[in-house]
C-alpha atoms as a PDB file:
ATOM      1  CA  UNK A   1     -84.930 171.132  84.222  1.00  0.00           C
ATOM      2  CA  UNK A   2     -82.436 168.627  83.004  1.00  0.00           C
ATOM      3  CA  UNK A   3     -81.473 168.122  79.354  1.00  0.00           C
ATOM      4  CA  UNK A   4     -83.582 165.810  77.445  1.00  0.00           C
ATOM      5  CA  UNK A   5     -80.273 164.807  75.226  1.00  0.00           C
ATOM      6  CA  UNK A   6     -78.389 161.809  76.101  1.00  0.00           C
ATOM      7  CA  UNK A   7     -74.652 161.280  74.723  1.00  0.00           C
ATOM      8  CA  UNK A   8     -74.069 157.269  74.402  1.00  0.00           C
ATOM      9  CA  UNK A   9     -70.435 158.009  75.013  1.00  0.00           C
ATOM     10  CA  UNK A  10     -70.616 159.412  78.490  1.00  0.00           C
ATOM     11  CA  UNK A  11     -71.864 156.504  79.976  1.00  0.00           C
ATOM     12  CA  UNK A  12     -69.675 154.703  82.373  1.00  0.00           C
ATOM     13  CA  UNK A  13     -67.166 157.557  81.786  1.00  0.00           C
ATOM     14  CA  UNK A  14     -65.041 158.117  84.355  1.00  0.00           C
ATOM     15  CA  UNK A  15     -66.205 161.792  85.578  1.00  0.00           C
ATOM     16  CA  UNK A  16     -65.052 164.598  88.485  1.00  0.00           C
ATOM     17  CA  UNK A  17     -66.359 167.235  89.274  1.00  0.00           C
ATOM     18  CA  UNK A  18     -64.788 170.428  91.744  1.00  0.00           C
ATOM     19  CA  UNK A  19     -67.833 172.266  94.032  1.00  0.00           C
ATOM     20  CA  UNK A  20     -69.506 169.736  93.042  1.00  0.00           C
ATOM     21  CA  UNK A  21     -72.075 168.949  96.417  1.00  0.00           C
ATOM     22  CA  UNK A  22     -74.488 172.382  95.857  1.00  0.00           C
ATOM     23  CA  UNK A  23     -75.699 174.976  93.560  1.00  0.00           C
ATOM     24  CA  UNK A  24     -74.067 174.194  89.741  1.00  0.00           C
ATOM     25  CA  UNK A  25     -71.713 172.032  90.796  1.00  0.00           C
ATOM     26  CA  UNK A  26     -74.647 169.622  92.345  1.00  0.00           C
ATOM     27  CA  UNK A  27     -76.369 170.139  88.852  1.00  0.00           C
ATOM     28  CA  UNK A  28     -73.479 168.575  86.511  1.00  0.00           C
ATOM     29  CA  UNK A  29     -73.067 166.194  89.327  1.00  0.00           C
ATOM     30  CA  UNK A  30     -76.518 164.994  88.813  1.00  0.00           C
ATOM     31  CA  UNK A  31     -76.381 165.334  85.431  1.00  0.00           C
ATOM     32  CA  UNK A  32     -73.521 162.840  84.631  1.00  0.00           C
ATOM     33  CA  UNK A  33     -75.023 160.481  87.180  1.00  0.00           C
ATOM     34  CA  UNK A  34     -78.049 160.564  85.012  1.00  0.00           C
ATOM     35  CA  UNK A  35     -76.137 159.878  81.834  1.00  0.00           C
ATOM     36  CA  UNK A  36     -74.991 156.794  83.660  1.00  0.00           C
ATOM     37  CA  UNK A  37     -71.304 158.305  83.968  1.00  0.00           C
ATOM     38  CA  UNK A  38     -69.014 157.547  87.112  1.00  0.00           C
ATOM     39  CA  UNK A  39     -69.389 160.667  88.918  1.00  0.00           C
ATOM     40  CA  UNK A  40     -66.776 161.618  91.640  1.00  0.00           C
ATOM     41  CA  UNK A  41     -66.876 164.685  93.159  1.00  0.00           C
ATOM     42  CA  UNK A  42     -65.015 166.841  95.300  1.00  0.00           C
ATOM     43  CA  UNK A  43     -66.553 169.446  98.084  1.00  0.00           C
ATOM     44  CA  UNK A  44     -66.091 170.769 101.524  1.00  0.00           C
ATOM     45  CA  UNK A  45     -69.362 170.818 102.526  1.00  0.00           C
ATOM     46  CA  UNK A  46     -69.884 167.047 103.502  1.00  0.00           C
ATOM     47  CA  UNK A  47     -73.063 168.006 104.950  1.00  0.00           C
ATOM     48  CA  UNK A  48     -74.981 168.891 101.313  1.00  0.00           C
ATOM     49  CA  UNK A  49     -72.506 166.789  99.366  1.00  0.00           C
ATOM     50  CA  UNK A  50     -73.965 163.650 101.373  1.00  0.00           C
ATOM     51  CA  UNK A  51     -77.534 164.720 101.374  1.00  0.00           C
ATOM     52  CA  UNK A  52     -76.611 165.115  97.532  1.00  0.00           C
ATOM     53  CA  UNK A  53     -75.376 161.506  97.156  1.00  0.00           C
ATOM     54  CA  UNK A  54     -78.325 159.954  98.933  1.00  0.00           C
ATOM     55  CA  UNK A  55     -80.269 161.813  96.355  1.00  0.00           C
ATOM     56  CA  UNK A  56     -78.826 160.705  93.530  1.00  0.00           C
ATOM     57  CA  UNK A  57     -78.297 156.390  94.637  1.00  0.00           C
ATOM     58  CA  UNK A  58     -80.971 154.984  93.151  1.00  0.00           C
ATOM     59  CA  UNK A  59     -81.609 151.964  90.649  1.00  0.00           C
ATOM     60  CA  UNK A  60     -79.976 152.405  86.906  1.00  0.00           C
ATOM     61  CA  UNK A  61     -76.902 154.830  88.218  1.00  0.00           C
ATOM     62  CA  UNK A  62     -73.869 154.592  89.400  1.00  0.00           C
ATOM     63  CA  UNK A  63     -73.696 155.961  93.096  1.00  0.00           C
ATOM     64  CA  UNK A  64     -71.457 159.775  93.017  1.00  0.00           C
ATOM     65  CA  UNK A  65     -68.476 159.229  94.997  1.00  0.00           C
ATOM     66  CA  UNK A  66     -68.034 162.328  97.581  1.00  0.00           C
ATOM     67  CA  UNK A  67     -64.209 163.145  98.523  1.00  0.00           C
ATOM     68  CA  UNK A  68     -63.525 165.903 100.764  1.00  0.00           C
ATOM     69  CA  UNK A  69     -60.939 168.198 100.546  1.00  0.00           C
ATOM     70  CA  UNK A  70     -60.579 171.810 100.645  1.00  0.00           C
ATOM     71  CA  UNK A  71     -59.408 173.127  96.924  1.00  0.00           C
ATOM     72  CA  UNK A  72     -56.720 175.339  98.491  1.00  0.00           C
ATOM     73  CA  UNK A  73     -54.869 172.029  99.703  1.00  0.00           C
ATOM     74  CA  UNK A  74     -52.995 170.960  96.395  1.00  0.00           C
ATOM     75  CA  UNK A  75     -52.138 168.102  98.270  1.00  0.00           C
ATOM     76  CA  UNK A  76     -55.327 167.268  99.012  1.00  0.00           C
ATOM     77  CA  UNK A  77     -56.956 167.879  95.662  1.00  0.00           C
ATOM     78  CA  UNK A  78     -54.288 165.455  93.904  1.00  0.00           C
ATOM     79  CA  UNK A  79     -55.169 162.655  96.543  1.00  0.00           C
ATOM     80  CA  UNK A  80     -58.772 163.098  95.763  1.00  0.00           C
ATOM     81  CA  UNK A  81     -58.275 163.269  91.978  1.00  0.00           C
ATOM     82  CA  UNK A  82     -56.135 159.683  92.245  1.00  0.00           C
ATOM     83  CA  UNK A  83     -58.670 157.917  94.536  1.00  0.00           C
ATOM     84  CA  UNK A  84     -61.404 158.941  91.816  1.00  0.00           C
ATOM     85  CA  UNK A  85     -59.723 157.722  89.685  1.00  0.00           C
ATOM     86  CA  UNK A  86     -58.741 154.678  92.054  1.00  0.00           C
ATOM     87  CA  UNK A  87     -62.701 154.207  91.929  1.00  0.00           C
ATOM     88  CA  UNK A  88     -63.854 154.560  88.184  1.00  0.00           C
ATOM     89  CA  UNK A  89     -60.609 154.627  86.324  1.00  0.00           C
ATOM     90  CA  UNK A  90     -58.865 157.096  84.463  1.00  0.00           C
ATOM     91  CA  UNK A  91     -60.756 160.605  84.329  1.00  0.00           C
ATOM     92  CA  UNK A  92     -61.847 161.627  81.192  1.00  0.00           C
ATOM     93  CA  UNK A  93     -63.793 164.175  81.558  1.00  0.00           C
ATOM     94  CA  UNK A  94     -62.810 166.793  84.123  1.00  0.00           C
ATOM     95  CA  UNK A  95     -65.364 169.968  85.071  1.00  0.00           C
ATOM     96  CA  UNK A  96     -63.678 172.431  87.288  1.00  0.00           C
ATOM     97  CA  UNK A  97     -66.576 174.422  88.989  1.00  0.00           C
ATOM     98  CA  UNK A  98     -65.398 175.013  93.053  1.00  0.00           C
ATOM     99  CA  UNK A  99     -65.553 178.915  93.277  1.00  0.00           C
ATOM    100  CA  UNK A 100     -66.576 182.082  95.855  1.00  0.00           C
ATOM    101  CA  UNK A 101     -67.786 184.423  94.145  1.00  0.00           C
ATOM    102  CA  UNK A 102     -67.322 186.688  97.886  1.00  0.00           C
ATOM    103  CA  UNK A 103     -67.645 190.647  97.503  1.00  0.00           C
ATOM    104  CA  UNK A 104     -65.124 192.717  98.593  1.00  0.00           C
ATOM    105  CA  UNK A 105     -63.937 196.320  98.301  1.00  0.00           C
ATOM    106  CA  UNK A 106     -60.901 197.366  96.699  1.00  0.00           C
ATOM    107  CA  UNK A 107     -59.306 199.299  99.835  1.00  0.00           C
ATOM    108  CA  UNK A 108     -59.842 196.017 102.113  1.00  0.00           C
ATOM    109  CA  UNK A 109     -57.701 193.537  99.922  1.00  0.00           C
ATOM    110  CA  UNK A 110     -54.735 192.068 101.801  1.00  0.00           C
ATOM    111  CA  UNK A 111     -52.117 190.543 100.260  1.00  0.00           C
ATOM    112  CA  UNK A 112     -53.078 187.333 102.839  1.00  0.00           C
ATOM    113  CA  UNK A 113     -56.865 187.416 101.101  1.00  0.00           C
ATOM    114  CA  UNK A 114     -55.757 188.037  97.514  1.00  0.00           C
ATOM    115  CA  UNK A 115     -53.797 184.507  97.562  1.00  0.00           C
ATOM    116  CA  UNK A 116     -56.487 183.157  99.171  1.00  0.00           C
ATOM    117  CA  UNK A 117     -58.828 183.951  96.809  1.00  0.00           C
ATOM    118  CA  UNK A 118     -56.560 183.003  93.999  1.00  0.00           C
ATOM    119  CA  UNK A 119     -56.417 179.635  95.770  1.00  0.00           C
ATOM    120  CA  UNK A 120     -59.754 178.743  95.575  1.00  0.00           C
ATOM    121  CA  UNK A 121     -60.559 180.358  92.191  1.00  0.00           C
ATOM    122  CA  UNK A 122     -58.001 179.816  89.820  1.00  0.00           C
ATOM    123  CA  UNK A 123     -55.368 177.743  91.556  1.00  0.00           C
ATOM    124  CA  UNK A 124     -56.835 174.708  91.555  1.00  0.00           C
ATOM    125  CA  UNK A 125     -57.800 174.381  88.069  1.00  0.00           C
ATOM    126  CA  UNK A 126     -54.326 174.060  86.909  1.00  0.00           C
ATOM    127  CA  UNK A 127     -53.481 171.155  89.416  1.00  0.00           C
ATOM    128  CA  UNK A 128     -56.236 169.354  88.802  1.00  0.00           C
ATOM    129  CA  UNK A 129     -55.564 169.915  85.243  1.00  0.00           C
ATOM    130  CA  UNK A 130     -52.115 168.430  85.811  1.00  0.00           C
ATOM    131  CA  UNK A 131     -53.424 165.177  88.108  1.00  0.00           C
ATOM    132  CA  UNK A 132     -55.551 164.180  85.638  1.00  0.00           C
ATOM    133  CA  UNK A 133     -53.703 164.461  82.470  1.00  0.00           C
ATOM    134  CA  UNK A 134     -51.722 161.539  82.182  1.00  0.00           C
ATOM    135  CA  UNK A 135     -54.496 159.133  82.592  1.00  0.00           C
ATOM    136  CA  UNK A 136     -56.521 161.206  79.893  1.00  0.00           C
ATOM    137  CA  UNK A 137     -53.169 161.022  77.604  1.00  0.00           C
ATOM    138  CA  UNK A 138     -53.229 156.951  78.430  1.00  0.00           C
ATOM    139  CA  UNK A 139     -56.970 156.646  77.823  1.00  0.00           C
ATOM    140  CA  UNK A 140     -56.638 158.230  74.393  1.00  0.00           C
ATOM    141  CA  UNK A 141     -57.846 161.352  75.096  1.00  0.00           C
ATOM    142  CA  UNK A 142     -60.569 163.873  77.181  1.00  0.00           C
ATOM    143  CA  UNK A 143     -62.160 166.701  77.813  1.00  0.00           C
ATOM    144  CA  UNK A 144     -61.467 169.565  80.659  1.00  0.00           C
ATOM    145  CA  UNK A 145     -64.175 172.003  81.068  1.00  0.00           C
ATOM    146  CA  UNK A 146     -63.517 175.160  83.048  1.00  0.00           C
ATOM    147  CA  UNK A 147     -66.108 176.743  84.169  1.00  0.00           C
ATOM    148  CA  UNK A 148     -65.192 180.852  84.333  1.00  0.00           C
ATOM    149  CA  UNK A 149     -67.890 183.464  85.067  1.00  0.00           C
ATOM    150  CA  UNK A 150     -68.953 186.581  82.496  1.00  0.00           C
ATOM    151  CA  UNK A 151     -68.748 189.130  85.856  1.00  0.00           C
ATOM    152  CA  UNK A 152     -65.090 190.255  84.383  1.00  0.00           C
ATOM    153  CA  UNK A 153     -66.932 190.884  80.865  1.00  0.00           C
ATOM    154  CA  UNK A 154     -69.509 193.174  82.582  1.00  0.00           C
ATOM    155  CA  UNK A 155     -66.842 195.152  84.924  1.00  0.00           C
ATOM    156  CA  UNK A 156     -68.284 193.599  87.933  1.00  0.00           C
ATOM    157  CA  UNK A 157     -66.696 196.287  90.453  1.00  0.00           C
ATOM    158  CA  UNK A 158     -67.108 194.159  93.801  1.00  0.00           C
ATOM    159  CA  UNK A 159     -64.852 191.644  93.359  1.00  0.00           C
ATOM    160  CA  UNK A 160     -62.076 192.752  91.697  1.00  0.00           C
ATOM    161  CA  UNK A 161     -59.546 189.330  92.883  1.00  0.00           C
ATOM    162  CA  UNK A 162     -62.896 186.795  91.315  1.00  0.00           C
ATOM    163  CA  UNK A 163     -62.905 188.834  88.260  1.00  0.00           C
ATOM    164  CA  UNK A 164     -59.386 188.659  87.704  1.00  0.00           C
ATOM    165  CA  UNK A 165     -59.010 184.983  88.367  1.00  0.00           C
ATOM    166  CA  UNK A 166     -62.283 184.174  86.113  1.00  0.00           C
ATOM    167  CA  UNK A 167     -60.549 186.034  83.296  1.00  0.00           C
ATOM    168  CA  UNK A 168     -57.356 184.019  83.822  1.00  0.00           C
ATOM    169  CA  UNK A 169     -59.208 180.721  83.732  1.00  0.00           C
ATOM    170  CA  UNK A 170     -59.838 181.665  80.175  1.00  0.00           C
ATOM    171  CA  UNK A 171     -55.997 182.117  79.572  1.00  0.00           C
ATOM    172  CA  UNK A 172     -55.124 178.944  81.312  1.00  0.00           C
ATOM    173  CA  UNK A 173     -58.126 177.105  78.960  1.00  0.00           C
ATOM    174  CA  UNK A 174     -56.262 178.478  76.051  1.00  0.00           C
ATOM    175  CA  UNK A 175     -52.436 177.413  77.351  1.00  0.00           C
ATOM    176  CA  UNK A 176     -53.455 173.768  78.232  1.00  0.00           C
ATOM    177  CA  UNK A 177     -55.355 173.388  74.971  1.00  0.00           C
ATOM    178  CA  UNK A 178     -52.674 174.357  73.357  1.00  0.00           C
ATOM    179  CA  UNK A 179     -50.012 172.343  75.418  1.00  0.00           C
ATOM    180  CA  UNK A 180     -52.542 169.164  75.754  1.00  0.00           C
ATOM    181  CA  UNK A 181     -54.734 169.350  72.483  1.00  0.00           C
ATOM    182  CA  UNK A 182     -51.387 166.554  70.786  1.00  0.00           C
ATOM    183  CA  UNK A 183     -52.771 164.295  73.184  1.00  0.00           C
ATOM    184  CA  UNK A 184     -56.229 164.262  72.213  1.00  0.00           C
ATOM    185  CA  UNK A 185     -57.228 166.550  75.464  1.00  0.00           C
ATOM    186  CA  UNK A 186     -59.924 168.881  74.613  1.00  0.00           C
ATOM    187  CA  UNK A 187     -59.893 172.471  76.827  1.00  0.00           C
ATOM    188  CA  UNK A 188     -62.722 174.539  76.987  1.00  0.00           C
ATOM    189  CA  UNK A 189     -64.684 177.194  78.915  1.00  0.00           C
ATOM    190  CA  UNK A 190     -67.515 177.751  79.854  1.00  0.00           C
ATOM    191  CA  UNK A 191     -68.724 181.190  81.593  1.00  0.00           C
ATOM    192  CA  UNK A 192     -71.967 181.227  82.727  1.00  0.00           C
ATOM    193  CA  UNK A 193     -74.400 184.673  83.231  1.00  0.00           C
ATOM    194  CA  UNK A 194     -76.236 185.500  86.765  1.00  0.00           C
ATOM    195  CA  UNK A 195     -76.804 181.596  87.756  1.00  0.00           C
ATOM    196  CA  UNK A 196     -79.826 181.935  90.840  1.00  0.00           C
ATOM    197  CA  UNK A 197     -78.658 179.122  93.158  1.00  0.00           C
ATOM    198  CA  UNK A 198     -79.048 178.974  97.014  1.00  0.00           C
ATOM    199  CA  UNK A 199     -76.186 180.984  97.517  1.00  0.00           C
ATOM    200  CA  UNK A 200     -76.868 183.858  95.180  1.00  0.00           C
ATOM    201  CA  UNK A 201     -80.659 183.549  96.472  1.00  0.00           C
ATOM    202  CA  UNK A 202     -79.229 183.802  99.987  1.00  0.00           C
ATOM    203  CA  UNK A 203     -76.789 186.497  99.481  1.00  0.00           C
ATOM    204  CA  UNK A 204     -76.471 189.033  96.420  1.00  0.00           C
ATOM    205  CA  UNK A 205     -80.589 188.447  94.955  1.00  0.00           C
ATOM    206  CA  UNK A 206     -83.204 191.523  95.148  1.00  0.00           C
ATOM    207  CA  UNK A 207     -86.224 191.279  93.377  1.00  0.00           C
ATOM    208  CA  UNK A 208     -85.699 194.696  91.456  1.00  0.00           C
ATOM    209  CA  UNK A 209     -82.036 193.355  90.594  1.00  0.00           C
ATOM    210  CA  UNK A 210     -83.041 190.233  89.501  1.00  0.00           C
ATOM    211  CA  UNK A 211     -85.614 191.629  87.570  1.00  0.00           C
ATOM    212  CA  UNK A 212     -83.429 194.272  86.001  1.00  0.00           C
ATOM    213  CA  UNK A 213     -80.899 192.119  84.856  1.00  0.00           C
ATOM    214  CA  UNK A 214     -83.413 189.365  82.901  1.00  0.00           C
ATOM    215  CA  UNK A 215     -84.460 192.457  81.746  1.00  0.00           C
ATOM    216  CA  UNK A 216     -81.256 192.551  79.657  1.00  0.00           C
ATOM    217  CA  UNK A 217     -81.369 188.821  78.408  1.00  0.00           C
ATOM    218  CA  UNK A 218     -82.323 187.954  74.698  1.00  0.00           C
ATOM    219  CA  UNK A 219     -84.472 185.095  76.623  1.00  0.00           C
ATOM    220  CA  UNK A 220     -86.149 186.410  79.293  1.00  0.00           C
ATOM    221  CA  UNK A 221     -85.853 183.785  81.672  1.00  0.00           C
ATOM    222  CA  UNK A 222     -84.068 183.034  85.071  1.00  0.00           C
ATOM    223  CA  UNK A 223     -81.447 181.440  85.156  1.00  0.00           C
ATOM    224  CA  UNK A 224     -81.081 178.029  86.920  1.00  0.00           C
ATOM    225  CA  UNK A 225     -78.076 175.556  87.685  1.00  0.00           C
ATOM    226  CA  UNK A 226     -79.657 172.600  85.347  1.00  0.00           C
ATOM    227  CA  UNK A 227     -78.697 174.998  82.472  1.00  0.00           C
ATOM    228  CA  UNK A 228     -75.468 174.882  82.868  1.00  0.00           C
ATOM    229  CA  UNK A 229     -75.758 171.123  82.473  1.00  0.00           C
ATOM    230  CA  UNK A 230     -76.055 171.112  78.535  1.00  0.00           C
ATOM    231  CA  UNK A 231     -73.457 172.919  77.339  1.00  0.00           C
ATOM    232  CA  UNK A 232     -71.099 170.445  79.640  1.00  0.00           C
ATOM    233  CA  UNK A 233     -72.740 167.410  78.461  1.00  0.00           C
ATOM    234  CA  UNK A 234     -71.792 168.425  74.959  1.00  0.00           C
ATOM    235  CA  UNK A 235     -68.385 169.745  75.796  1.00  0.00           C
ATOM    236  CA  UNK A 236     -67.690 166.367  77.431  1.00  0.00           C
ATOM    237  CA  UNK A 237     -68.845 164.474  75.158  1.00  0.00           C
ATOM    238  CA  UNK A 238     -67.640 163.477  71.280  1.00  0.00           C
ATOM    239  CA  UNK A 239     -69.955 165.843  69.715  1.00  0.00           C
ATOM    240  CA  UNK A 240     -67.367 168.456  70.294  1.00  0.00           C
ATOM    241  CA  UNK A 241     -64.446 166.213  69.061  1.00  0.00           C
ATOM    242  CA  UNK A 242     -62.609 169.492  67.632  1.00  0.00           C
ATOM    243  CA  UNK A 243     -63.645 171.892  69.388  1.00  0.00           C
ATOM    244  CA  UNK A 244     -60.893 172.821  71.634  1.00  0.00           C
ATOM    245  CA  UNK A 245     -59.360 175.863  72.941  1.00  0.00           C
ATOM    246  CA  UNK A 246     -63.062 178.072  73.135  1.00  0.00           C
ATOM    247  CA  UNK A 247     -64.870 179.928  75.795  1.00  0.00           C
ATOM    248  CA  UNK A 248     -68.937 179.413  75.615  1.00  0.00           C
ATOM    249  CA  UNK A 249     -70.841 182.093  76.745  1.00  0.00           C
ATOM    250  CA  UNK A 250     -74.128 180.896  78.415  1.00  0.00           C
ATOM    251  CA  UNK A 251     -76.202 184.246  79.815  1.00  0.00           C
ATOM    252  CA  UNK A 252     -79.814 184.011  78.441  1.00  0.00           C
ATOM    253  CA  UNK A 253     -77.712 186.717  75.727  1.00  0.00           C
ATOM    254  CA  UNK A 254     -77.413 189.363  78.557  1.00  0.00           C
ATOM    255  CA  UNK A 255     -74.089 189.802  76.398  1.00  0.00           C
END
């Protein structure tokens, strides 16, 4: 379920989102659209990233712009982040959510999959980062949210390359907030618990697991992609005018 809050200030902000055609990614995109933001948002998957914009054109919101381009392509990512930019102005707000969360097994890393994990899971949120902070700095300020994961602060043991690059988003939050913070560009984290979208339905859910580990949450509910929305809105928006530099932890209190 969506939030019921509405921030005045997002609307007709100029928004992009990373991964953002399915699972959370397709959440904040919806979620901005409904706040009457300028969504943009990149994806590979132009099947569910159109289907996903079809959804979401309707009367009283601005139409999501979908740009393709594969995260691991820094040239391609800084095209798309000018021509959304090109579309709704300067990006203020900037969510950085693309990620595969892929198993693998320690003895089976290659040097050749290790980078290319790195490119899709931390990589990109510096150079995206980097495209859009001048027109942030020009517009007066705005708000980069990375989203990291809390599978590094539970010793997830399958993925040992995701873990690692979810635990240096939160070291990269911290360095640009620090570096961009003069300019009036808020950093921040955000590292959601076990999310239950499509893909982790599809692929990694058992009933006994899933059960087990809501088992462990303070609230004992599942968790969907539309709660991830909240915490972004507020990051995003002027609520969190100071707050800068911070890492929220959103698991149901698994932690």
């Amino acid at each position: 379920m969506m939030p019921s809050a509405t921030f005045p200030d997002l609307k007709g902000a100029s928004v992009l989102v990373t991964g953002g055609g399915s699972g959370i990614g397709a959440a904040l995109t919806e979620g901005f659209v409904l706040q009457g933001a300028k969504v943009a948002f990149i994806d590979i998957d132009a099947t569910a990233s159109r289907a996903l914009v079809n959804r979401l054109s309707f009367e009283g919101v601005h139409r999501p712009l979908f740009l393709q381009a594969d995260l691991a392509d820094i040239d391609a990512v800084r095209g798309a982040c000018a021509a959304a930019a090109d579309a709704h102005g300067p990006i203020t707000v900037l969510i950085n959510n693309a990620a595969r969360d892929d198993r693998h097994d320690v003895e089976d890393v290659t040097v050749a999959y290790w980078d290319a994990n790195q490119a899709v899971n931390l990589r990109p949120h510096f150079f995206t980062a980097q495209a859009v902070a001048p027109g942030m700095k020009a517009a007066g300020g705005g708000s980069i949210i990375n989203m990291t994961s809390t599978s590094f602060l539970i010793n997830h043991p399958d993925m040992p390359s995701y873990t690692a690059a979810k635990a240096g988003i939160i070291g990269l939050t911290k360095g640009l907030a620090g570096r961009l913070g003069r300019d009036r560009i808020r950093v921040n984290a955000v590292a959601p618990g076990w999310v239950i979208t499509e893909r982790q339905q599809a692929l990694w859910v058992t009933e006994e697991g899933l059960t087990a580990h809501v088992a462990k949450q303070c609230i004992p509910d599942i968790m969907q992609p539309d709660d991830m929305v909240g915490v972004c809105l507020f990051l995003a928006s002027d609520a969190s005018r100071m707050l800068t530099a911070q890492t929220l932890i959103v698991d149901g209190g698994f932690l």
